[in-house]
N, C-alpha and C. Protein backbone atom coordinates (compact mmCIF):
# COMPACT_ATOMS: atom_id res chain seq x y z
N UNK A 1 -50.47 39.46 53.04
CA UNK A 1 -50.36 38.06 52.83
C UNK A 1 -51.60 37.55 52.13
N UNK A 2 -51.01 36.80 50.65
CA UNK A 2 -52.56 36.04 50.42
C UNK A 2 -53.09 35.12 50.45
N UNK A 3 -54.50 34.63 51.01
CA UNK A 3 -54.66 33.60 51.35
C UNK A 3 -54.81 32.39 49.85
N UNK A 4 -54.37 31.73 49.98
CA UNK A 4 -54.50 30.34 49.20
C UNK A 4 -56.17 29.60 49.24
N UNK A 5 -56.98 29.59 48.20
CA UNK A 5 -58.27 28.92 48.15
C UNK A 5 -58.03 27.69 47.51
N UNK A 6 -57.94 26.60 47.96
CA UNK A 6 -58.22 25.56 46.83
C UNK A 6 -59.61 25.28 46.14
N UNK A 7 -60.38 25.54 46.74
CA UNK A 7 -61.62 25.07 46.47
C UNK A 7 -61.99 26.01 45.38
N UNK A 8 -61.13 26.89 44.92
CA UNK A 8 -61.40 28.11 43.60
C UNK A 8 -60.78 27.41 42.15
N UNK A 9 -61.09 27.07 41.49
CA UNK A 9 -60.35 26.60 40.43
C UNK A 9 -59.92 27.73 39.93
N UNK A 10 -58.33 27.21 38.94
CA UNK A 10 -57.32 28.19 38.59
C UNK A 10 -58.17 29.13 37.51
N UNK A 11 -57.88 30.69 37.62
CA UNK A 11 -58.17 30.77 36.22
C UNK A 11 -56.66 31.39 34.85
N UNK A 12 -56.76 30.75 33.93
CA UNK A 12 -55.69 30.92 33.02
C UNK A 12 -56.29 31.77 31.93
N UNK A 13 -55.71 32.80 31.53
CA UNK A 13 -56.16 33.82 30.36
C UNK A 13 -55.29 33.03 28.96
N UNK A 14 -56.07 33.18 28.22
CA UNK A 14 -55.46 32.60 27.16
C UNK A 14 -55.53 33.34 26.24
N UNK A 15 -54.39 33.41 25.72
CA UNK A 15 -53.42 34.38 24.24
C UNK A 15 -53.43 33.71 23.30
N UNK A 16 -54.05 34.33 22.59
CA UNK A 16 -53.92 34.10 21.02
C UNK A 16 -52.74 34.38 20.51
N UNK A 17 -52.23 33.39 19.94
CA UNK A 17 -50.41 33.28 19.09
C UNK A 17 -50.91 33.53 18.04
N UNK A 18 -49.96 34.71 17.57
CA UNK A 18 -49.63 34.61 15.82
C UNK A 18 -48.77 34.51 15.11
N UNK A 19 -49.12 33.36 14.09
CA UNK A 19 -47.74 33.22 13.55
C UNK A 19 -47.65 33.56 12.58
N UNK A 20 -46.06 34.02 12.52
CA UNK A 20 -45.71 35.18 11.65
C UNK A 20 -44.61 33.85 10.19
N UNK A 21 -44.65 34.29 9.32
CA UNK A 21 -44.05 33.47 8.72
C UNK A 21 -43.05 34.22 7.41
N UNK A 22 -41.85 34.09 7.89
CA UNK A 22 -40.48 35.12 7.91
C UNK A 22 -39.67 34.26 6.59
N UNK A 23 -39.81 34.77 5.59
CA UNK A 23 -39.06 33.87 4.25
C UNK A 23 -37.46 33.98 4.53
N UNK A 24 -36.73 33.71 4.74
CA UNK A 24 -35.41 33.42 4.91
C UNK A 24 -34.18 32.81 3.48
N UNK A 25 -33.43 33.48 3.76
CA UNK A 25 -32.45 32.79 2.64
C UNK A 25 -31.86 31.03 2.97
N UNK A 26 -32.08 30.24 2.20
CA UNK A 26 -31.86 28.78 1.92
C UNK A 26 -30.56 28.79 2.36
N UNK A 27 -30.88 27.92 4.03
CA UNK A 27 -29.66 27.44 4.89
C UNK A 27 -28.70 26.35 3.98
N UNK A 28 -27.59 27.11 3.76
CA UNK A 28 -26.57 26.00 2.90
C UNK A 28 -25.71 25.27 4.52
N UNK A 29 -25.65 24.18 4.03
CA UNK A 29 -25.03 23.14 5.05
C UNK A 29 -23.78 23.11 5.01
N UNK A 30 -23.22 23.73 6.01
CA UNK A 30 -21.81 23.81 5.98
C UNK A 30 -20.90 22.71 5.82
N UNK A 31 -21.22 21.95 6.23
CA UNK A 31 -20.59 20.13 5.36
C UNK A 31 -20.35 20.05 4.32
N UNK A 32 -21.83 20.52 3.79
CA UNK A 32 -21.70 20.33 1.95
C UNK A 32 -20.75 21.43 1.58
N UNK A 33 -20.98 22.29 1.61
CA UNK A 33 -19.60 23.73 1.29
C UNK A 33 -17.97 22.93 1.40
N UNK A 34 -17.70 22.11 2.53
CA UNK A 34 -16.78 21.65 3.19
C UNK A 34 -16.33 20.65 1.62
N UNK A 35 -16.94 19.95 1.62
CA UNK A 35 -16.92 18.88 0.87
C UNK A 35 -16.92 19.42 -0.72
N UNK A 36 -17.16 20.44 -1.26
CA UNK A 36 -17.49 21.08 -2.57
C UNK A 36 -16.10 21.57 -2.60
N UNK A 37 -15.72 22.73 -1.54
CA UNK A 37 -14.53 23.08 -2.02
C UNK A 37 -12.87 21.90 -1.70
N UNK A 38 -13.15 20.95 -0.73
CA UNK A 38 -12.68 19.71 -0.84
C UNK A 38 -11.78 19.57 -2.24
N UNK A 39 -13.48 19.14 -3.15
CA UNK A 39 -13.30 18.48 -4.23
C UNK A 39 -12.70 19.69 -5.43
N UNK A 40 -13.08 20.70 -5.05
CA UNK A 40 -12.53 21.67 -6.09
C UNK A 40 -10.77 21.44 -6.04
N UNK A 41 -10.91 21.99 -4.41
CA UNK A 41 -8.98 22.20 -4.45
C UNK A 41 -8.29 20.54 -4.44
N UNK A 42 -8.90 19.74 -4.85
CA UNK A 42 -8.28 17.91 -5.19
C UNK A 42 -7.89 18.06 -6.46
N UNK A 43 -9.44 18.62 -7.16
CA UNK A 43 -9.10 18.99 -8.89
C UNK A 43 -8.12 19.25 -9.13
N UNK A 44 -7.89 20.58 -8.48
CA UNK A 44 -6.83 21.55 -8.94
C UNK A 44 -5.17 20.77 -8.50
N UNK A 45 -4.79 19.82 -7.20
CA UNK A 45 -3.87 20.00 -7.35
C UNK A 45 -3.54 18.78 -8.27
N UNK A 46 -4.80 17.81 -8.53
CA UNK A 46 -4.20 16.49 -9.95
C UNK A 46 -4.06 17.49 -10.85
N UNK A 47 -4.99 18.17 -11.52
CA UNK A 47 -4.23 18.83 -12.48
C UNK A 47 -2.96 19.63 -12.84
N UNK A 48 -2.40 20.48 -11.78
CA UNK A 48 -1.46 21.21 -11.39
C UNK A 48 -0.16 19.78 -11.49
N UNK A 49 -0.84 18.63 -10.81
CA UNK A 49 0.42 17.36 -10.88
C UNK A 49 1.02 16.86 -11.75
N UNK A 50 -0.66 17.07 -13.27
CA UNK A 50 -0.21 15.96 -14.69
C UNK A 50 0.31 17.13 -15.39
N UNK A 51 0.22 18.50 -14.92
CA UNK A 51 0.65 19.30 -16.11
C UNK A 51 2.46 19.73 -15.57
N UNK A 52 2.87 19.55 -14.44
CA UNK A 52 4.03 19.49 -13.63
C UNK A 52 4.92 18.06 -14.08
N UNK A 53 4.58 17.13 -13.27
CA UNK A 53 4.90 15.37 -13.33
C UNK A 53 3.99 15.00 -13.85
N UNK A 54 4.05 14.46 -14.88
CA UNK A 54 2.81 13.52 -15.41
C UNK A 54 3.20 12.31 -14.79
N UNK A 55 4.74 12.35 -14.65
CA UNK A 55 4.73 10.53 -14.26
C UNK A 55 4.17 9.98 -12.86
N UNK A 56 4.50 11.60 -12.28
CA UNK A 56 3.53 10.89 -10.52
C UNK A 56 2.00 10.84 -10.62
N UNK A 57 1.54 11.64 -11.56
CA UNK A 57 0.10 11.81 -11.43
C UNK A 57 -0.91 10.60 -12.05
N UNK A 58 0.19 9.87 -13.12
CA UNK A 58 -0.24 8.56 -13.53
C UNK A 58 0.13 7.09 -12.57
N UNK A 59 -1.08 6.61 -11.97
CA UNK A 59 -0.22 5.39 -11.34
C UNK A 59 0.04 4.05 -12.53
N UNK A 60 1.00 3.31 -12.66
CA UNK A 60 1.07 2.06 -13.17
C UNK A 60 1.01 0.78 -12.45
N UNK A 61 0.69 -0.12 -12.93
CA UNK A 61 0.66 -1.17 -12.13
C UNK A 61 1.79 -2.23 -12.70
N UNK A 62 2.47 -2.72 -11.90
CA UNK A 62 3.13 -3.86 -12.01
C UNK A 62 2.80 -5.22 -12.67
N UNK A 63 3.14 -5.44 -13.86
CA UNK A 63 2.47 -6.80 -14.43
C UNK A 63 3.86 -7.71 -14.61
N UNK A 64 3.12 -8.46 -13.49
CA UNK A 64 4.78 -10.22 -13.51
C UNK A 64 3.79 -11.49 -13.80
N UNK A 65 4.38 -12.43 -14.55
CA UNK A 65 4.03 -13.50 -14.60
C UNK A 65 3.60 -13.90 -13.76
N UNK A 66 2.94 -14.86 -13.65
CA UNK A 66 2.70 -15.91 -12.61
C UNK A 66 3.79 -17.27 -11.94
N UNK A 67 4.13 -17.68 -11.08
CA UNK A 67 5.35 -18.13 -11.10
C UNK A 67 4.35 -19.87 -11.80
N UNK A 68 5.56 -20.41 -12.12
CA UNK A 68 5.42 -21.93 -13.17
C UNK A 68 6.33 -22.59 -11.92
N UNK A 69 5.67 -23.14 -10.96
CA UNK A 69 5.60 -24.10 -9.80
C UNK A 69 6.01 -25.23 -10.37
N UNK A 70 7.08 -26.50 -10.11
CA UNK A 70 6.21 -27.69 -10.33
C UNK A 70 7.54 -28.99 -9.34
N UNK A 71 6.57 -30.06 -9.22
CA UNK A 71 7.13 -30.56 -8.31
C UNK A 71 8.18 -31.68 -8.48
N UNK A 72 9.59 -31.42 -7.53
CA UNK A 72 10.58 -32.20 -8.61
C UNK A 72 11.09 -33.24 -7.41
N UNK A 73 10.95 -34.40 -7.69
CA UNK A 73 10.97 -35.29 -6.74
C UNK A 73 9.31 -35.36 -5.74
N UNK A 74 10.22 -35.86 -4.50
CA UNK A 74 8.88 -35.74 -3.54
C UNK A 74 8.91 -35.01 -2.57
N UNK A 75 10.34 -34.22 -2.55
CA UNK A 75 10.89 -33.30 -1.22
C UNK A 75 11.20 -32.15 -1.77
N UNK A 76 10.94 -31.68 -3.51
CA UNK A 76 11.74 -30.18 -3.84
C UNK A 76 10.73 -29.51 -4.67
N UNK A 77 10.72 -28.45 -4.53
CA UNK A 77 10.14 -27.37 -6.04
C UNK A 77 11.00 -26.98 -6.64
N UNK A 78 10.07 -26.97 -7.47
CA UNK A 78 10.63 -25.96 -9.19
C UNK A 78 10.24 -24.85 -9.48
N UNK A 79 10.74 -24.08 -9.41
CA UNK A 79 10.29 -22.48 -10.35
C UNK A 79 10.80 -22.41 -11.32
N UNK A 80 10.26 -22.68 -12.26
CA UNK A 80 9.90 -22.11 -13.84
C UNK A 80 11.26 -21.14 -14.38
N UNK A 81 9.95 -20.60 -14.08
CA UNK A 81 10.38 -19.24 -14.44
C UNK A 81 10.80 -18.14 -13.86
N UNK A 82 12.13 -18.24 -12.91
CA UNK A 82 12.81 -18.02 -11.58
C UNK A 82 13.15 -16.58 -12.06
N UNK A 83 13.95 -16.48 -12.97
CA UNK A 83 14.73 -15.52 -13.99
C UNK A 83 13.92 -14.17 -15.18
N UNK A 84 12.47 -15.23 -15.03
CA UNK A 84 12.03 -13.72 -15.99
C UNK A 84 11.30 -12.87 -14.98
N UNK A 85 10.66 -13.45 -13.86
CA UNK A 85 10.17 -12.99 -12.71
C UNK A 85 11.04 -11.70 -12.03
N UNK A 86 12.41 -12.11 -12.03
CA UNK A 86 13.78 -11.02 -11.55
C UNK A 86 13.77 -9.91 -12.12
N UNK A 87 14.11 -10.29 -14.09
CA UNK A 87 14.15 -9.15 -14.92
C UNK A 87 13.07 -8.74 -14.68
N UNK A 88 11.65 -8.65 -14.58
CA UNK A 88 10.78 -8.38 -14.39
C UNK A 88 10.01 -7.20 -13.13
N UNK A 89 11.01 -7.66 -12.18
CA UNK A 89 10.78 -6.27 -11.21
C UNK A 89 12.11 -5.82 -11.00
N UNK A 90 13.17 -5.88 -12.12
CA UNK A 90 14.79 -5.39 -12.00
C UNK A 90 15.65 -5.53 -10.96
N UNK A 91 15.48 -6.69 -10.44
CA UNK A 91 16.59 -6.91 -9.57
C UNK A 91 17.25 -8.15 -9.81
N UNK A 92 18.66 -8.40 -8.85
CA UNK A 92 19.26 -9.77 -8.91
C UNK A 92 18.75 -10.87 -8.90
N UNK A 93 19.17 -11.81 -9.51
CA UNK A 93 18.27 -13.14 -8.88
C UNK A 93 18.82 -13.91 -7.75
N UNK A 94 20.47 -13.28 -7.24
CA UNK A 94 20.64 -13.93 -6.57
C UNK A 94 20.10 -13.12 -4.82
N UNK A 95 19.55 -12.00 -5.57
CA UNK A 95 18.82 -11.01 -3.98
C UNK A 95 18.00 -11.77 -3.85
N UNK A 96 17.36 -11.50 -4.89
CA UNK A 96 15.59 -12.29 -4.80
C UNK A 96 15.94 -13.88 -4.43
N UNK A 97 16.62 -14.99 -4.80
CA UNK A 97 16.71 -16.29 -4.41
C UNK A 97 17.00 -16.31 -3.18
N UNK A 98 17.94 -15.43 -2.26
CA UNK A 98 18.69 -15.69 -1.18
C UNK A 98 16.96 -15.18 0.01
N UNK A 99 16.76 -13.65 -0.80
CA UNK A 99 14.95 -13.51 -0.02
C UNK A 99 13.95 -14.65 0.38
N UNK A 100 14.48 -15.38 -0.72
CA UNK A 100 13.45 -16.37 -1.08
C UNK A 100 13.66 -17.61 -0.28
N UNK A 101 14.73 -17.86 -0.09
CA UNK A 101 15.41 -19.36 0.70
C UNK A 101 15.07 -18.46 2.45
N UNK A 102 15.17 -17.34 2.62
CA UNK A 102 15.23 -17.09 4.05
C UNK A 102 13.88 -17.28 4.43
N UNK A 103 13.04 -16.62 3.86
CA UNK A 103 11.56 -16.31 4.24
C UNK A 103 10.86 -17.73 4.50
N UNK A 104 11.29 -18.49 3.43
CA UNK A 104 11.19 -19.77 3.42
C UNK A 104 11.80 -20.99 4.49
N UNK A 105 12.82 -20.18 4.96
CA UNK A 105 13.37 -21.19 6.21
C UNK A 105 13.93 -22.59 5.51
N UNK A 106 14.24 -22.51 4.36
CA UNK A 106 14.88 -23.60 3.67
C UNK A 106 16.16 -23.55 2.47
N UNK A 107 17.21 -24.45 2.21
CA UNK A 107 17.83 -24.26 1.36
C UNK A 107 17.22 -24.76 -0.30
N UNK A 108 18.01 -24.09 -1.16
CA UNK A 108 18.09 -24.29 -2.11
C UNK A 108 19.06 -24.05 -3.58
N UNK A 109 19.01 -23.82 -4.64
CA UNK A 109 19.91 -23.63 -5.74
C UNK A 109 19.56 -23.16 -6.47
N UNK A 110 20.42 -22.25 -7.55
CA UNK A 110 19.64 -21.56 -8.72
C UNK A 110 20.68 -22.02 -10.09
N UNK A 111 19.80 -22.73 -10.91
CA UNK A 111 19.78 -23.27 -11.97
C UNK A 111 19.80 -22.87 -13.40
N UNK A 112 20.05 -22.76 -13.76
CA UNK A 112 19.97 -21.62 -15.50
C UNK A 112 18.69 -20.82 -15.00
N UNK A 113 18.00 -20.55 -15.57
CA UNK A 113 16.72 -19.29 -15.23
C UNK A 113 15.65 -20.10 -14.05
N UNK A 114 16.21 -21.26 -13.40
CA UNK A 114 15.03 -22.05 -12.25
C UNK A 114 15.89 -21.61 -11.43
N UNK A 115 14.85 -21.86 -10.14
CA UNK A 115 15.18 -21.99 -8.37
C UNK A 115 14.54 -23.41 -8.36
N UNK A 116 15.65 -24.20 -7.55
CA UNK A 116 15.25 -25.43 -7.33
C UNK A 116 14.69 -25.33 -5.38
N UNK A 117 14.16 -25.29 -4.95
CA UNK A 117 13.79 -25.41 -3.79
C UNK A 117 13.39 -26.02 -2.89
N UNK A 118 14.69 -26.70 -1.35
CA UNK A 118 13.85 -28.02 -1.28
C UNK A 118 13.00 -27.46 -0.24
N UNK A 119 12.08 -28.78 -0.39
CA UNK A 119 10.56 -28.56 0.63
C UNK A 119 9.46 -28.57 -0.81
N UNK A 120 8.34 -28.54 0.05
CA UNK A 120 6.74 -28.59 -1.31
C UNK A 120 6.30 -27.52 -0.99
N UNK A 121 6.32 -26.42 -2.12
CA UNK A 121 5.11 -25.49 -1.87
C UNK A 121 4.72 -24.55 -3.00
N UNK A 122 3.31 -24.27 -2.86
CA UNK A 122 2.47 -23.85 -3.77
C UNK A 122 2.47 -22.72 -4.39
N UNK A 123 1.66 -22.88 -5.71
CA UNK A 123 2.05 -21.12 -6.50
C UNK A 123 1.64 -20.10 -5.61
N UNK A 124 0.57 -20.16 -4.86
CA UNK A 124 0.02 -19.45 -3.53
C UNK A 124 1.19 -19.17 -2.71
N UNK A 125 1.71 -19.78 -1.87
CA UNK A 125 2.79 -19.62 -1.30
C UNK A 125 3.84 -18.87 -1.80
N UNK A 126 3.75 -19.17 -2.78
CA UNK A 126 5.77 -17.94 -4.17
C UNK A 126 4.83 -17.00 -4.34
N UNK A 127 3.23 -16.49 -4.48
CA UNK A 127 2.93 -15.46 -5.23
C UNK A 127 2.74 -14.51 -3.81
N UNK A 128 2.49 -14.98 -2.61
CA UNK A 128 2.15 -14.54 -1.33
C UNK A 128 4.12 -13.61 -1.05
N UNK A 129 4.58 -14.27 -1.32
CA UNK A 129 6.01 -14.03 -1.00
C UNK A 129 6.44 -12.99 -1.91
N UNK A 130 5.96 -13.38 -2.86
CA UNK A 130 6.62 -12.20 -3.79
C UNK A 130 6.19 -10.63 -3.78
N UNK A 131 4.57 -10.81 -3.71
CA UNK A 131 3.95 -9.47 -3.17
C UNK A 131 4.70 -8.85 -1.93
N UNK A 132 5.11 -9.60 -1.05
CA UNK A 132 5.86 -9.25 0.50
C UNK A 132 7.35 -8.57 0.15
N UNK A 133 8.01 -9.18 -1.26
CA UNK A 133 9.26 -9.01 -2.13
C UNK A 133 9.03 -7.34 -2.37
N UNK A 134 7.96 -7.48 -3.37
CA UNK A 134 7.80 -6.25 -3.82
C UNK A 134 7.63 -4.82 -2.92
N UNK A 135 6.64 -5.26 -2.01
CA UNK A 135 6.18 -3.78 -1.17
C UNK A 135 7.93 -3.80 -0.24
N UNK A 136 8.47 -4.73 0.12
CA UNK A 136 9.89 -4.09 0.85
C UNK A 136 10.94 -3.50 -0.03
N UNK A 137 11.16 -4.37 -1.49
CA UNK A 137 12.35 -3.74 -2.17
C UNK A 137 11.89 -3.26 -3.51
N UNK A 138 11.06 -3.58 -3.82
CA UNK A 138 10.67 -2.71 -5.17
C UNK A 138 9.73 -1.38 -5.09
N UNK A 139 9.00 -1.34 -4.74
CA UNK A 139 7.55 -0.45 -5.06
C UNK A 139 8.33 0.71 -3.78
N UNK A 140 7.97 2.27 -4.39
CA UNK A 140 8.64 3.09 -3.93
C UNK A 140 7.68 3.75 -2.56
N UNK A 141 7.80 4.48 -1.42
CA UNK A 141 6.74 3.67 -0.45
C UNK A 141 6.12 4.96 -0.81
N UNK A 142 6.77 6.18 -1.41
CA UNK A 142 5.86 7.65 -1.44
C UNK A 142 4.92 7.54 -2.65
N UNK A 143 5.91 7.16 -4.11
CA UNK A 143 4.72 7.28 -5.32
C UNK A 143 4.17 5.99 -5.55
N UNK A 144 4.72 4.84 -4.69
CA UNK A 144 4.76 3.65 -4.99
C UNK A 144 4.78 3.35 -6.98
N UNK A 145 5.61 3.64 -7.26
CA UNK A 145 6.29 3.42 -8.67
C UNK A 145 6.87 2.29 -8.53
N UNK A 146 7.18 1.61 -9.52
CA UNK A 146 8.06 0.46 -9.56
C UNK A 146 9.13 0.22 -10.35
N UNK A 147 9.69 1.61 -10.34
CA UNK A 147 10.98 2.08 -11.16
C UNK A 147 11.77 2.60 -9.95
N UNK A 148 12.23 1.87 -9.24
CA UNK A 148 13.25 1.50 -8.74
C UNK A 148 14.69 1.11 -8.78
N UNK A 149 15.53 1.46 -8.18
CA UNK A 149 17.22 0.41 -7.95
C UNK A 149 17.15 -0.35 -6.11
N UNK A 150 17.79 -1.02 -6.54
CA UNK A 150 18.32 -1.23 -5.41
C UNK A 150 20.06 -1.08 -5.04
N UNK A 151 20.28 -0.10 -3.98
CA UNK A 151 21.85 0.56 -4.06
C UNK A 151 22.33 -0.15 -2.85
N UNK A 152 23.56 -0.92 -2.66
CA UNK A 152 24.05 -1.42 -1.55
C UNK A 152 24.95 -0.53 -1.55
N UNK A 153 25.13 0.01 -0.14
CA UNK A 153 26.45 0.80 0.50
C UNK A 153 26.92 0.06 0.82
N UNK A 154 28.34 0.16 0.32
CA UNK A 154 30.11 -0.64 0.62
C UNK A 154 30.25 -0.64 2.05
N UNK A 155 29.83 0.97 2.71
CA UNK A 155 30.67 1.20 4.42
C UNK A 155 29.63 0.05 5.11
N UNK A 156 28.34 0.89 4.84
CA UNK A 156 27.14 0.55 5.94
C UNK A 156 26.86 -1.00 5.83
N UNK A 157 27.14 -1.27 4.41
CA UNK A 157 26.53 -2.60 4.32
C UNK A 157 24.98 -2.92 4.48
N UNK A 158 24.59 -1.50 3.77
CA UNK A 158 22.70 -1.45 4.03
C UNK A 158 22.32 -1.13 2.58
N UNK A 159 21.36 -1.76 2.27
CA UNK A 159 20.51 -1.30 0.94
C UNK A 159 19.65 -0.53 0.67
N UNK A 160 19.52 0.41 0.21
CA UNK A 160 18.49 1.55 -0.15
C UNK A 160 17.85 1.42 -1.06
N UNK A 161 16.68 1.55 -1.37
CA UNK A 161 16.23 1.95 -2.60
C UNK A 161 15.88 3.44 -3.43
N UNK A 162 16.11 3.41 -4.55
CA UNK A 162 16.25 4.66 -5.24
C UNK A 162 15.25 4.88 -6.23
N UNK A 163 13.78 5.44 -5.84
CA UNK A 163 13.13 5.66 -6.81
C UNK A 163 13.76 6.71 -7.86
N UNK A 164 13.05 6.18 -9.06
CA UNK A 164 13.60 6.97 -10.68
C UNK A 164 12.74 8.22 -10.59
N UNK A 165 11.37 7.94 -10.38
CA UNK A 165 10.07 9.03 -10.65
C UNK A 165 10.27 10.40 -9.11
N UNK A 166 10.26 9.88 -8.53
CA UNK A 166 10.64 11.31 -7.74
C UNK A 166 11.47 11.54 -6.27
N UNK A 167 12.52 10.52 -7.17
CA UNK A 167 14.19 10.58 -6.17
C UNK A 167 14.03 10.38 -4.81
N UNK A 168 13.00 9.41 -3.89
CA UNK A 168 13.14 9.31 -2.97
C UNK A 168 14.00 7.92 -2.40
N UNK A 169 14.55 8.41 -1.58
CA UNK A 169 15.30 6.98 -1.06
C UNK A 169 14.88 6.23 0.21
N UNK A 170 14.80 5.11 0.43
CA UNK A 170 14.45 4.50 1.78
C UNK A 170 15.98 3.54 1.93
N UNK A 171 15.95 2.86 3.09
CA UNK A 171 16.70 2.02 3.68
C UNK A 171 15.77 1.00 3.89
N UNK A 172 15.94 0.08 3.00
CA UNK A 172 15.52 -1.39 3.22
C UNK A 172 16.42 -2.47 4.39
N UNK A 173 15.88 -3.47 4.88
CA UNK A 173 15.89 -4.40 5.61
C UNK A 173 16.73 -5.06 4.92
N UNK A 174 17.81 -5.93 5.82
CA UNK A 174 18.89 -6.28 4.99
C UNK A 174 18.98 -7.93 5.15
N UNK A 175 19.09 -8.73 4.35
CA UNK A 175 18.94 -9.98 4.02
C UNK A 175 19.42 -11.06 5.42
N UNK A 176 18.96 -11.14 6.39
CA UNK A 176 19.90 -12.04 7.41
C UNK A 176 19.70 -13.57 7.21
N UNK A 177 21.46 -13.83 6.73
CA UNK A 177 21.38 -15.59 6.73
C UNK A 177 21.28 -15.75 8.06
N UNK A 178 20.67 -17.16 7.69
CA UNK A 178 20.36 -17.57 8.78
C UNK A 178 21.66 -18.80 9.21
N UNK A 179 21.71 -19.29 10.66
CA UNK A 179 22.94 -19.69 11.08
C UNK A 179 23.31 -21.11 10.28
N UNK A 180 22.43 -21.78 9.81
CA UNK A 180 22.14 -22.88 9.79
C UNK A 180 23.23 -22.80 7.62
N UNK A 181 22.53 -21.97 7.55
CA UNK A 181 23.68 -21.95 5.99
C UNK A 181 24.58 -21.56 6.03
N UNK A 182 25.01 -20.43 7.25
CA UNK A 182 26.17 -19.79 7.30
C UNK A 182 27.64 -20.83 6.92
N UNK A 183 27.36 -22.28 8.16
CA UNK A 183 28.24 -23.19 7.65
C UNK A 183 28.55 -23.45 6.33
């Protein structure tokens, strides 16, 4: 058994360290590798896309007028230009007017190339609506193209849309009058 002295201070031997200095091959960061070949195999499959489909690999954008608002009486709007807006993203005008009176919660009429609409409201308001138009029945939801149909089935009584660029179809939301016009 050994006895314990406090009154001895510790003694510690002390070692000399040497340092050794070991050249190593340049730690590549596995992130960055991650991210390099990422971007390689992205390259490869746009290119592989425009030389396959050029038409998916190009996006287009949709260019519509602006709607020509204006106020007729003190209780109705005017749209302009009701009719070039339609031809314009290829559909009916009487789809798009009837869209247009529901969303709106109001009646109205369609006039040689106008929508007469009663109630007041702003180009803000028709251009807000129409974007909402587009992403449900025009713009295709995979290539988002805007070469579209719109196909009503006779049985179902449901509308699909039929992209042109790479044949996909959805089932769109189907127009519900509301009770109040039904009369």
């Amino acid at each position: 058994m050994d006895i314990i002295d406090f009154n001895k201070p510790n003694t510690v031997k002390k070692v000399k360290v040497v340092k050794k200095v070991v050249t190593q091959a340049p730690v590549v960061n596995k992130q960055q590798q991650n991210k390099e070949y990422y971007n390689k195999a992205l390259e490869r499959i746009i290119q592989l896309l425009k030389e396959n489909n050029p038409s998916l690999a190009t996006q287009t954008n949709i260019q519509l007028e602006k709607p020509q608002i204006d106020k007729l009486g003190t209780k109705k709007t005017l749209w302009k230009n009701f009719e070039a807006i339609c031809t314009q993203m290829n559909r009916e005008a009487q789809h798009v007017s009837q869209y247009f009176l529901i969303e709106l919660g109001t009646e109205g009429s369609q006039a040689d190339e106008k929508l007469i609409i009663k109630g007041r409201y702003t180009s803000t308001q028709i251009e807000t609506l129409i974007k909402k138009y587009l992403y449900e029945y025009v713009l295709c939801s995979l290539c988002k193209s805007s070469d579209t149909t719109l196909i009503r089935d006779v049985e179902s009584r449901l509308y699909s849309k039929e992209c042109k660029n790479c044949k996909a179809t959805k089932t769109v939301a189907t127009l519900k009058i509301s009770s109040k016009r039904q009369k």
